[in-house]
C-alpha atoms as a PDB file:
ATOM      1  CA  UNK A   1       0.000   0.000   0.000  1.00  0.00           C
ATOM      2  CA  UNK A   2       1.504   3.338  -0.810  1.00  0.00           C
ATOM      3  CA  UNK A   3       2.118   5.752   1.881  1.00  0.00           C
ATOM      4  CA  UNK A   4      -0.615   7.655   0.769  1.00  0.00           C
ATOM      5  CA  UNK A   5      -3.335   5.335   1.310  1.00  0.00           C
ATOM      6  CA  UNK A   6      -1.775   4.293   4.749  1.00  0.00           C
ATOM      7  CA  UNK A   7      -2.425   8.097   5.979  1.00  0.00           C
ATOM      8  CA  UNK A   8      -5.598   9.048   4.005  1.00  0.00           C
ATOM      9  CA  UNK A   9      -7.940   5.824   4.617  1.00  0.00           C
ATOM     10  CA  UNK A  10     -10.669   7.201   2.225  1.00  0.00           C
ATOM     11  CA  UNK A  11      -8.702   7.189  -0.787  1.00  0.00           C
ATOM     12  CA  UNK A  12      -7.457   4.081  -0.175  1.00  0.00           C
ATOM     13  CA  UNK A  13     -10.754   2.944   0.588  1.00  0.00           C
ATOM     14  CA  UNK A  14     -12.083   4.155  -2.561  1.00  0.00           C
ATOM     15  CA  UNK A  15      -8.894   3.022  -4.475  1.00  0.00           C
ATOM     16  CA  UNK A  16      -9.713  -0.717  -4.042  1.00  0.00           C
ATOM     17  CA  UNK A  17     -13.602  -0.708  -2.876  1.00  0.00           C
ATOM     18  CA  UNK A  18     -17.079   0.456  -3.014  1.00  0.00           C
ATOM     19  CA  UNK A  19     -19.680  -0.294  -0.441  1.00  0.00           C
ATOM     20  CA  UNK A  20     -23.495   0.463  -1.265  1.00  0.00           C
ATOM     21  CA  UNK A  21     -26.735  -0.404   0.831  1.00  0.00           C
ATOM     22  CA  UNK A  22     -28.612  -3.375  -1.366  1.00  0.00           C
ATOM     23  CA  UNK A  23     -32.005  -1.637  -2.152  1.00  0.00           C
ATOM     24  CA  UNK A  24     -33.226  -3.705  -4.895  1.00  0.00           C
ATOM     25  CA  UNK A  25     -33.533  -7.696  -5.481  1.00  0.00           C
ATOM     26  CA  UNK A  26     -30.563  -8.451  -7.831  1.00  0.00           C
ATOM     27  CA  UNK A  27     -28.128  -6.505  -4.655  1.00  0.00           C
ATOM     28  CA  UNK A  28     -29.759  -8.128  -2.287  1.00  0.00           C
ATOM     29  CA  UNK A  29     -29.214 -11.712  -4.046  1.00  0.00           C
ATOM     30  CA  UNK A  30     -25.479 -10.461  -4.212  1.00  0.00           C
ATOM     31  CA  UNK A  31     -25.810 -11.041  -0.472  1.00  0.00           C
ATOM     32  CA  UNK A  32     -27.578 -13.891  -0.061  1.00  0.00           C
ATOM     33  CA  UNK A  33     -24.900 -15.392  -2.319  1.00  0.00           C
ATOM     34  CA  UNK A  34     -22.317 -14.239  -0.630  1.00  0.00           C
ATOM     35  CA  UNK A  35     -23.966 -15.353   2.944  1.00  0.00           C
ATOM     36  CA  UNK A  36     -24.374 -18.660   1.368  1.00  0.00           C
ATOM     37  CA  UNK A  37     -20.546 -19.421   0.427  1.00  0.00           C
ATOM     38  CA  UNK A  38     -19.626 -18.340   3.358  1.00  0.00           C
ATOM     39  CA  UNK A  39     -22.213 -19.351   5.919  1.00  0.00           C
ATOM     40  CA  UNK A  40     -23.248 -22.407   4.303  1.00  0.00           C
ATOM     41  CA  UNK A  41     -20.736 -23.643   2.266  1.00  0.00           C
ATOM     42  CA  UNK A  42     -17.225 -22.915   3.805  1.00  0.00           C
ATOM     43  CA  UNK A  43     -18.359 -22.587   7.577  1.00  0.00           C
ATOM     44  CA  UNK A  44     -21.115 -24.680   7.971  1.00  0.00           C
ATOM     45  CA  UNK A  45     -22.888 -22.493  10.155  1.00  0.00           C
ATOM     46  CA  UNK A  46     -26.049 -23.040   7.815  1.00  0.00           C
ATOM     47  CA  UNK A  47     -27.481 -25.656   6.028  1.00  0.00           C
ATOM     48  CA  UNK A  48     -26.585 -25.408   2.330  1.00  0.00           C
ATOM     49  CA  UNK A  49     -29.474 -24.656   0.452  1.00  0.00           C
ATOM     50  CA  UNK A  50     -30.211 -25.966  -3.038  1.00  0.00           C
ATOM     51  CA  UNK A  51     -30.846 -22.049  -4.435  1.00  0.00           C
ATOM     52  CA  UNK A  52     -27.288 -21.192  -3.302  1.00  0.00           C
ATOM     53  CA  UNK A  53     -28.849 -18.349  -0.946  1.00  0.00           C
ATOM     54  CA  UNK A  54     -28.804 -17.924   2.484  1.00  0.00           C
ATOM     55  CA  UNK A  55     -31.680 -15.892   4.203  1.00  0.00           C
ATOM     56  CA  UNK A  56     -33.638 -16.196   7.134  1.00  0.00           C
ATOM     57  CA  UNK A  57     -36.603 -14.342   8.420  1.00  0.00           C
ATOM     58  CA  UNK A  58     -35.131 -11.272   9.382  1.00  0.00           C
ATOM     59  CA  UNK A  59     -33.842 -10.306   6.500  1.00  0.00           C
ATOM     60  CA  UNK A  60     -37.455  -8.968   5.768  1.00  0.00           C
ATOM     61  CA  UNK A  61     -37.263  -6.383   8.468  1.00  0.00           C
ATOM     62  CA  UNK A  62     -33.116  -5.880   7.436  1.00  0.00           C
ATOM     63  CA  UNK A  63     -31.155  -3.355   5.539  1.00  0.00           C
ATOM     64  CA  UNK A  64     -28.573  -5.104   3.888  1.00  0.00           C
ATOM     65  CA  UNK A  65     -24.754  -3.641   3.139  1.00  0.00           C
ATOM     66  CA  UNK A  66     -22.724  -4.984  -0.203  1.00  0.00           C
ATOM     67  CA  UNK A  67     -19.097  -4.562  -0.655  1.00  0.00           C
ATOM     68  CA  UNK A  68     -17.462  -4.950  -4.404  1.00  0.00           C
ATOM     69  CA  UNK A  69     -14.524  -4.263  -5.517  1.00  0.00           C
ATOM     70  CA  UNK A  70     -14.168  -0.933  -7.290  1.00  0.00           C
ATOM     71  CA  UNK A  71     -12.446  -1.732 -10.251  1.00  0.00           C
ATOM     72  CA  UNK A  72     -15.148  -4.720 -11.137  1.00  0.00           C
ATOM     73  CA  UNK A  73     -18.101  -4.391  -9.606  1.00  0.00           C
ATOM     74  CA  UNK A  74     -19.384  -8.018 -10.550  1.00  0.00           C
ATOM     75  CA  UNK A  75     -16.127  -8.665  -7.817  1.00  0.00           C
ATOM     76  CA  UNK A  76     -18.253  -9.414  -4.245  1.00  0.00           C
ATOM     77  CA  UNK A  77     -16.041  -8.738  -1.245  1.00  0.00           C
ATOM     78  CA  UNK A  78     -18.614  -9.001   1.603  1.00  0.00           C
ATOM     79  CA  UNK A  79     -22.055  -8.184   3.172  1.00  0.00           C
ATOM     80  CA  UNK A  80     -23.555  -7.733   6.556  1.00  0.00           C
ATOM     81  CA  UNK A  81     -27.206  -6.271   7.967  1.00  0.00           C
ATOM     82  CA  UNK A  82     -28.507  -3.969   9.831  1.00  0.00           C
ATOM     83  CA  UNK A  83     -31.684  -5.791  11.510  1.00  0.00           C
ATOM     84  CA  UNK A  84     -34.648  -3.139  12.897  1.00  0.00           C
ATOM     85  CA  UNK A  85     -36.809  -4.342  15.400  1.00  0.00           C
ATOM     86  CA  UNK A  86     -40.468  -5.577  13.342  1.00  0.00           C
ATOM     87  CA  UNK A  87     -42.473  -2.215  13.241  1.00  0.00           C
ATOM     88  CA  UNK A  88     -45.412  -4.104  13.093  1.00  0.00           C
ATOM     89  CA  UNK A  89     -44.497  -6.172  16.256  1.00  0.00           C
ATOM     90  CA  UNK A  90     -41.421  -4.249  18.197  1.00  0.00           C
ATOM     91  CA  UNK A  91     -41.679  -6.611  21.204  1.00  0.00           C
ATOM     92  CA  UNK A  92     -40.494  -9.571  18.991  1.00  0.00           C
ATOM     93  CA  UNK A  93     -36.586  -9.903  19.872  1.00  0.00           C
ATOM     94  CA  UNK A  94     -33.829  -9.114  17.556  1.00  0.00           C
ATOM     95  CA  UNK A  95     -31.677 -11.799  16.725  1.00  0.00           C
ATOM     96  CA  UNK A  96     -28.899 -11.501  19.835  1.00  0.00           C
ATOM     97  CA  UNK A  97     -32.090 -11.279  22.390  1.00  0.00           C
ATOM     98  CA  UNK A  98     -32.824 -14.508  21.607  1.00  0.00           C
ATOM     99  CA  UNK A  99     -29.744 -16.196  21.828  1.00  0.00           C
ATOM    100  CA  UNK A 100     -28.258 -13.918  24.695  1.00  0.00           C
ATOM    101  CA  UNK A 101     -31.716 -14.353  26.930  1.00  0.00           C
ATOM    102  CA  UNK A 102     -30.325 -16.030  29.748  1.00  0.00           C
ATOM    103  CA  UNK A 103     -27.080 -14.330  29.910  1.00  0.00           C
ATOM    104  CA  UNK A 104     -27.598 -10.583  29.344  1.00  0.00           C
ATOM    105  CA  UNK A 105     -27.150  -7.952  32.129  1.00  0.00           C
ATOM    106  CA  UNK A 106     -30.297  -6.163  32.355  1.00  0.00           C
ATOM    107  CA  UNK A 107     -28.911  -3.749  35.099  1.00  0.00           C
ATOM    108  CA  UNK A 108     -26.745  -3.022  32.550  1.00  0.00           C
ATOM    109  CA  UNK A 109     -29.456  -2.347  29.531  1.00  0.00           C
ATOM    110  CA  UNK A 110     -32.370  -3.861  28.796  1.00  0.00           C
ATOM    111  CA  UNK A 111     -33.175  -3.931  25.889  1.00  0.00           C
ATOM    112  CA  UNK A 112     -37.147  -4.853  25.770  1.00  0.00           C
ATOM    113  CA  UNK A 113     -37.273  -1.578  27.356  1.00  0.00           C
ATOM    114  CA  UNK A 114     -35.996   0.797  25.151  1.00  0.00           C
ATOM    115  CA  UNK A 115     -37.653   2.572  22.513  1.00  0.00           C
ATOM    116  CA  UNK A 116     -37.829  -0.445  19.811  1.00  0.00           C
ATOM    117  CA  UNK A 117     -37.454   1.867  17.176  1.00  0.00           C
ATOM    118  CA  UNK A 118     -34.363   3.303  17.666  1.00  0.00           C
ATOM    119  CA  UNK A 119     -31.992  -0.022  18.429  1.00  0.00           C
ATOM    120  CA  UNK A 120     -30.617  -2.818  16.125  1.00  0.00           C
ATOM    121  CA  UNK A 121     -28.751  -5.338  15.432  1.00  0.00           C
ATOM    122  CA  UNK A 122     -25.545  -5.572  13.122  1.00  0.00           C
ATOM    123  CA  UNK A 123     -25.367  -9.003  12.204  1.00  0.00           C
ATOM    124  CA  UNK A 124     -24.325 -11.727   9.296  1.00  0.00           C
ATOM    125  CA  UNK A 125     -21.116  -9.931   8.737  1.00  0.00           C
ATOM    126  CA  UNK A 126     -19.132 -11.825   6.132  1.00  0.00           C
ATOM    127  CA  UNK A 127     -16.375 -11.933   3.779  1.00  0.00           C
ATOM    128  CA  UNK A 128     -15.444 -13.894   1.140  1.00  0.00           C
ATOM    129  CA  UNK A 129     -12.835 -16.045   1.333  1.00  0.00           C
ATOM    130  CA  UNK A 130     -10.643 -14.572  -1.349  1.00  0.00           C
ATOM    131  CA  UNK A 131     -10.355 -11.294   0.378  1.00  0.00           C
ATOM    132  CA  UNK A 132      -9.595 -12.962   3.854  1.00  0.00           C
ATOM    133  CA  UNK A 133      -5.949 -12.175   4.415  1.00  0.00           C
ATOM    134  CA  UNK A 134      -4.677 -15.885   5.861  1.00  0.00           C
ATOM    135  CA  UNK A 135      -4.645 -18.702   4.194  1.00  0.00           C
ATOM    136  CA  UNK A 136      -6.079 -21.364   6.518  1.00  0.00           C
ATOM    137  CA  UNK A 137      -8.591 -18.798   8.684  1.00  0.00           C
ATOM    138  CA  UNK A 138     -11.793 -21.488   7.961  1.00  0.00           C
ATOM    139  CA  UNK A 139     -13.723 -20.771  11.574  1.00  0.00           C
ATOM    140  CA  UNK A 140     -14.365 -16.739  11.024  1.00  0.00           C
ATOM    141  CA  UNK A 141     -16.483 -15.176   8.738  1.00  0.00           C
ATOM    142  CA  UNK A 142     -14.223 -11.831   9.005  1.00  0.00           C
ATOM    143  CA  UNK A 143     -11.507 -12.171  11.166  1.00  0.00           C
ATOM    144  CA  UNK A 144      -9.360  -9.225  12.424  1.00  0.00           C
ATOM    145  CA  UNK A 145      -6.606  -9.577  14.489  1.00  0.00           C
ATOM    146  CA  UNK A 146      -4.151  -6.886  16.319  1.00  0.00           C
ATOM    147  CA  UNK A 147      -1.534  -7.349  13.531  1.00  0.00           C
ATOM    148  CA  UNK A 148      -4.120  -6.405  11.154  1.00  0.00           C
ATOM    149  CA  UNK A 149      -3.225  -2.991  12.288  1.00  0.00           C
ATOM    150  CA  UNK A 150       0.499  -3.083  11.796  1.00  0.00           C
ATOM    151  CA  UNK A 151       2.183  -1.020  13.638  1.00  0.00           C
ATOM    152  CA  UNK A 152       3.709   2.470  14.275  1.00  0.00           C
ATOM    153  CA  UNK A 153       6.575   2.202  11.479  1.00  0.00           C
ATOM    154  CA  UNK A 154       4.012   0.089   9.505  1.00  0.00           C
ATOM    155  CA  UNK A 155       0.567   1.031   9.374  1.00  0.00           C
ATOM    156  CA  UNK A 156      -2.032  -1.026   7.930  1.00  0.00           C
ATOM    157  CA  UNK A 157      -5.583  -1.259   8.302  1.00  0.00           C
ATOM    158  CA  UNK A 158      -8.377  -4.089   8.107  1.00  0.00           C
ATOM    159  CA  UNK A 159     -10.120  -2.355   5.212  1.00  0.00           C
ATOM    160  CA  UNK A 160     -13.093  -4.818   4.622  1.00  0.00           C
ATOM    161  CA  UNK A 161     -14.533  -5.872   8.070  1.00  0.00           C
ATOM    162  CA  UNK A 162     -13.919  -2.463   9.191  1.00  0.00           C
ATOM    163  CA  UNK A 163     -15.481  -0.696   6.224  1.00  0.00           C
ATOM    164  CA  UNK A 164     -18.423  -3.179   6.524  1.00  0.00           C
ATOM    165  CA  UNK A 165     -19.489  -2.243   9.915  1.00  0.00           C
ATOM    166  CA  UNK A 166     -18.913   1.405   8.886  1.00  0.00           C
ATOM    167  CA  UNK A 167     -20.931   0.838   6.576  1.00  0.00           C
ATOM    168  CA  UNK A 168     -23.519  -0.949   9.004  1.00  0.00           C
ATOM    169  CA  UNK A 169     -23.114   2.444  11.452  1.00  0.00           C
ATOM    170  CA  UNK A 170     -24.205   4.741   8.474  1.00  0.00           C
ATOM    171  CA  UNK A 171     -27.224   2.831   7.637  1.00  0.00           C
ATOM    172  CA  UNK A 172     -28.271   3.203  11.345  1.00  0.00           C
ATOM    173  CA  UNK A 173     -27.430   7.280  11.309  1.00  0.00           C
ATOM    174  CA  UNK A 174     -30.057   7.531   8.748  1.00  0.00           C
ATOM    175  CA  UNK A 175     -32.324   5.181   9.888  1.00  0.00           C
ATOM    176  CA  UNK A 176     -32.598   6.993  13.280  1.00  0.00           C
ATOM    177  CA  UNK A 177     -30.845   4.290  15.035  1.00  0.00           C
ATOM    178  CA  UNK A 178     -29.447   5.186  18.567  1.00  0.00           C
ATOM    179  CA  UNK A 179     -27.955   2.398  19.976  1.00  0.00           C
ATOM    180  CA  UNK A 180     -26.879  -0.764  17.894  1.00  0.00           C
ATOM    181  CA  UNK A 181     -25.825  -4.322  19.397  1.00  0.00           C
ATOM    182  CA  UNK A 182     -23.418  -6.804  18.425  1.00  0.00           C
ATOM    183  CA  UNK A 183     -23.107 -10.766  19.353  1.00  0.00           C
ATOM    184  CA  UNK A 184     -19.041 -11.210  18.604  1.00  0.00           C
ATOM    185  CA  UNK A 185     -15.910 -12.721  19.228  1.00  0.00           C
ATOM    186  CA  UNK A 186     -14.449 -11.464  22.319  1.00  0.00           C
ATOM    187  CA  UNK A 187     -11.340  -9.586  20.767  1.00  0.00           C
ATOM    188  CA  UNK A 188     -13.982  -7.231  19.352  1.00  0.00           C
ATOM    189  CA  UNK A 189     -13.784  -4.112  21.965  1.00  0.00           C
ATOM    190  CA  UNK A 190      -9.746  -3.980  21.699  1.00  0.00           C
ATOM    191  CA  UNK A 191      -9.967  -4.121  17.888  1.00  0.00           C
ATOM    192  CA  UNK A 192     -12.926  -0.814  17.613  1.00  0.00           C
ATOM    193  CA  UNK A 193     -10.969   0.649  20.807  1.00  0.00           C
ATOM    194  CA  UNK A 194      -8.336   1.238  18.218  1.00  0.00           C
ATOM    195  CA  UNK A 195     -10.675   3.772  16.464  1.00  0.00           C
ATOM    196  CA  UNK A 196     -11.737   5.709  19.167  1.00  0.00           C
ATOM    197  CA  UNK A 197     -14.898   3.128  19.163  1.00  0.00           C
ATOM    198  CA  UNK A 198     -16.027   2.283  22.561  1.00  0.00           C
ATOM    199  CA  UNK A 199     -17.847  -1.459  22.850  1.00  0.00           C
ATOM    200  CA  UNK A 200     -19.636  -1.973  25.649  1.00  0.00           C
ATOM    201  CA  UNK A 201     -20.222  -5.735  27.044  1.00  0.00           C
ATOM    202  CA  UNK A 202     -23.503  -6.437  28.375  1.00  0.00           C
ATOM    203  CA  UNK A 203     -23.240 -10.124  28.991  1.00  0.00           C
ATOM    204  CA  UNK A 204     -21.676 -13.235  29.626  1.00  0.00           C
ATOM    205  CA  UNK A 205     -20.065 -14.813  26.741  1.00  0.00           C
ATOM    206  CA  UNK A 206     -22.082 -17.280  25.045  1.00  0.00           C
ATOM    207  CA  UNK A 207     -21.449 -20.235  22.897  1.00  0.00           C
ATOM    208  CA  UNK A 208     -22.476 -19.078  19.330  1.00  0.00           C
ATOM    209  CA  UNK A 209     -20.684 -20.448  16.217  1.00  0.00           C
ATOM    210  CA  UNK A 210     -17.709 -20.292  18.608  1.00  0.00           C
ATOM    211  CA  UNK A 211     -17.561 -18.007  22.068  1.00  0.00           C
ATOM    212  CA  UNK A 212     -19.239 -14.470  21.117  1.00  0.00           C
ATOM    213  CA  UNK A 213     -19.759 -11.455  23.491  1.00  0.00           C
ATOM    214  CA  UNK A 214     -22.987  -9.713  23.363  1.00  0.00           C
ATOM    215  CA  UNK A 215     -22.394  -5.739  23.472  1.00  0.00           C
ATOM    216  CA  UNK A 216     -23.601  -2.122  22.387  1.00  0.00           C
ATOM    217  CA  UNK A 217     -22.933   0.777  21.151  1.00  0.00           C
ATOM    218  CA  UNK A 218     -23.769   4.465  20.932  1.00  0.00           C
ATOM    219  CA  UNK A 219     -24.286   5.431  17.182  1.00  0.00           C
ATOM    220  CA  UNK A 220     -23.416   9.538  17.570  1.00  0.00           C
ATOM    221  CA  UNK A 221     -20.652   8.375  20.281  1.00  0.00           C
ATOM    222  CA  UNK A 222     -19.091   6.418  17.121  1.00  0.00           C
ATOM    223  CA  UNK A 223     -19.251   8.498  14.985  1.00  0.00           C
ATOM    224  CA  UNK A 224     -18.267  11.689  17.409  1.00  0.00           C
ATOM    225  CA  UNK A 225     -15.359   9.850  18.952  1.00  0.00           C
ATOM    226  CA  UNK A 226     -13.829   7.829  16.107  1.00  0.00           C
ATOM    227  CA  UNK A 227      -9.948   8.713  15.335  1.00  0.00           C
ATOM    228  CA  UNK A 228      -8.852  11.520  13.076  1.00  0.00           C
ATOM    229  CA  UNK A 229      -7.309   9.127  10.940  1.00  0.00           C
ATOM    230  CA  UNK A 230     -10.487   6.903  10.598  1.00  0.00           C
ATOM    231  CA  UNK A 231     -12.568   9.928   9.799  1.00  0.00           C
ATOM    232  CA  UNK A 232     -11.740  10.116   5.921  1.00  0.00           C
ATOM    233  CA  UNK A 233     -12.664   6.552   4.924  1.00  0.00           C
ATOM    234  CA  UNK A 234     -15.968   7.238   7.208  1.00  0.00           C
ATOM    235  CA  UNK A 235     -16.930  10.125   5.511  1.00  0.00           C
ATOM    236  CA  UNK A 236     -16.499   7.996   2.038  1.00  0.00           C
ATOM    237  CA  UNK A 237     -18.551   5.148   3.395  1.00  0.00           C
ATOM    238  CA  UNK A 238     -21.265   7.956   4.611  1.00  0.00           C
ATOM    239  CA  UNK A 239     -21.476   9.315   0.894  1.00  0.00           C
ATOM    240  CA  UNK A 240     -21.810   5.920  -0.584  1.00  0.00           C
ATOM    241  CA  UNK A 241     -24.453   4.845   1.258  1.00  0.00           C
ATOM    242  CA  UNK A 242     -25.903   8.211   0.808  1.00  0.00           C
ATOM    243  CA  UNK A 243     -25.423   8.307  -2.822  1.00  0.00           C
ATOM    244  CA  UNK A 244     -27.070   4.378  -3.090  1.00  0.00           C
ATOM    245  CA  UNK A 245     -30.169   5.685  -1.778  1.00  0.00           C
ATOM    246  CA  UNK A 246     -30.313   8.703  -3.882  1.00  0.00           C
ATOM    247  CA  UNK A 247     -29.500   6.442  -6.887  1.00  0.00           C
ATOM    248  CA  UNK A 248     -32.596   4.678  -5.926  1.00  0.00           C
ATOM    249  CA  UNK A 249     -34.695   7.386  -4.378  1.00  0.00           C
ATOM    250  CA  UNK A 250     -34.962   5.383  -1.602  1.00  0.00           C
ATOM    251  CA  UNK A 251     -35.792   7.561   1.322  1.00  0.00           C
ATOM    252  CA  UNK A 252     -38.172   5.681   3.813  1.00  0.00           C
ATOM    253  CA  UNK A 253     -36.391   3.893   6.753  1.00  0.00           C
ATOM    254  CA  UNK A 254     -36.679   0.168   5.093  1.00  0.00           C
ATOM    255  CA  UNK A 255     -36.998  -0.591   1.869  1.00  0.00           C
ATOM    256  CA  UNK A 256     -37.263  -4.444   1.336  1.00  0.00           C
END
């Protein structure tokens, strides 16, 4: 990576990728296909499924994040989701509320009793295996690790999980999302500490296609409190979410 990109994360961002909220049916098939070679096929975390997609029945009350590579966008990189609560049925728990229900920390947050509207879930964050930096990583569907980071001589920067919950945060900002939760591995918190993210834990760990941590966190606080030198790739990721629902005139807070 020049030393260019290393300082300016947007335009190295933008050199190599484009990220884009999946508004219509062909993008969102992107993602199923993507979930399914990941999910299903190399992870077995899901059944494979003779369509080659992988969906479940959240995705209905979802907005869904693509990432392609900018030079060809036919070139998937990854996906993940932003799950809302139902607006037809807000008591109904989010993903993580089931599967965290005996261990979460309710004098911490409680979640049934906040305004439903305003909290969700990232979830179904994956990448495909060509863009995974080791060979051999098989039990992660986006691993990032402290190296990934490099180091003070050597910067470097986990472009593609990191852009992907960015990505994630600014389809909350404009969805009027306040507080968004997380069921993930436990390194989590150290990795988004780096960027001036704070990660709250509000559980005990649970067992979870391997030992994930449920936590929260504070959309404006992100977004306030992220590093100067994370702020350029965040305002790209902003735009092109921005600019994927202008392309589409897509305005209301799901579009499914």
């Amino acid at each position: 990576m020049q030393l260019f990109d290393r300082f300016n994360l947007g335009h190295g961002f933008r050199k190599y990728f484009e990220i884009l909220p999946a508004l219509d049916d062909t993008l969102r098939d992107d993602v199923f296909r993507i979930r399914h070679e990941v999910y299903c096929q190399e992870l077995a975390f899901e059944p494979v499924r003779p369509d080659a997609r992988e969906s479940d029945e959240f995705d209905a009350q979802s907005l869904h994040c693509l990432m392609r590579t900018s030079h060809d966008p036919q070139q998937l990189v990854g996906c993940t989701r932003l799950v809302l609560t139902d607006p037809e049925s807000p008591q109904t728990p989010l993903p993580f509320e089931r599967t965290c229900a005996k261990t979460l920390d309710r004098s911490i947050v409680d979640p049934s009793r906040m305004p439903r509207d305003r909290i969700a879930e990232v979830s179904r964050l994956a990448v495909r295996s060509p863009f995974r930096r080791r060979r051999g990583e098989t039990q992660d569907s986006a691993p990032i690790h402290d190296e990934d980071f490099g180091n003070v001589v050597y910067p470097r920067f986990p472009y593609i999980p990191i852009g992907l919950y960015l990505g994630a945060i600014a389809l909350a900002k404009r969805s009027g999302i306040d507080t968004i939760f997380v069921l993930t591995e436990p390194r989590l918190a150290s990795h988004f500490a780096k960027l001036g993210v704070e990660v709250k834990q509000i559980g005990d760990p649970v067992e979870h296609r391997g030992t994930r941590i449920p936590s929260m966190m504070d959309v404006e606080s992100i977004i306030k409190n992220m590093r100067f030198l994370v702020k350029p790739i965040w305002r790209v990721i902003h735009d092109e979410i921005e600019s994927g629902y202008k392309r589409t005139k897509g305005s209301s807070r799901l579009s499914v």
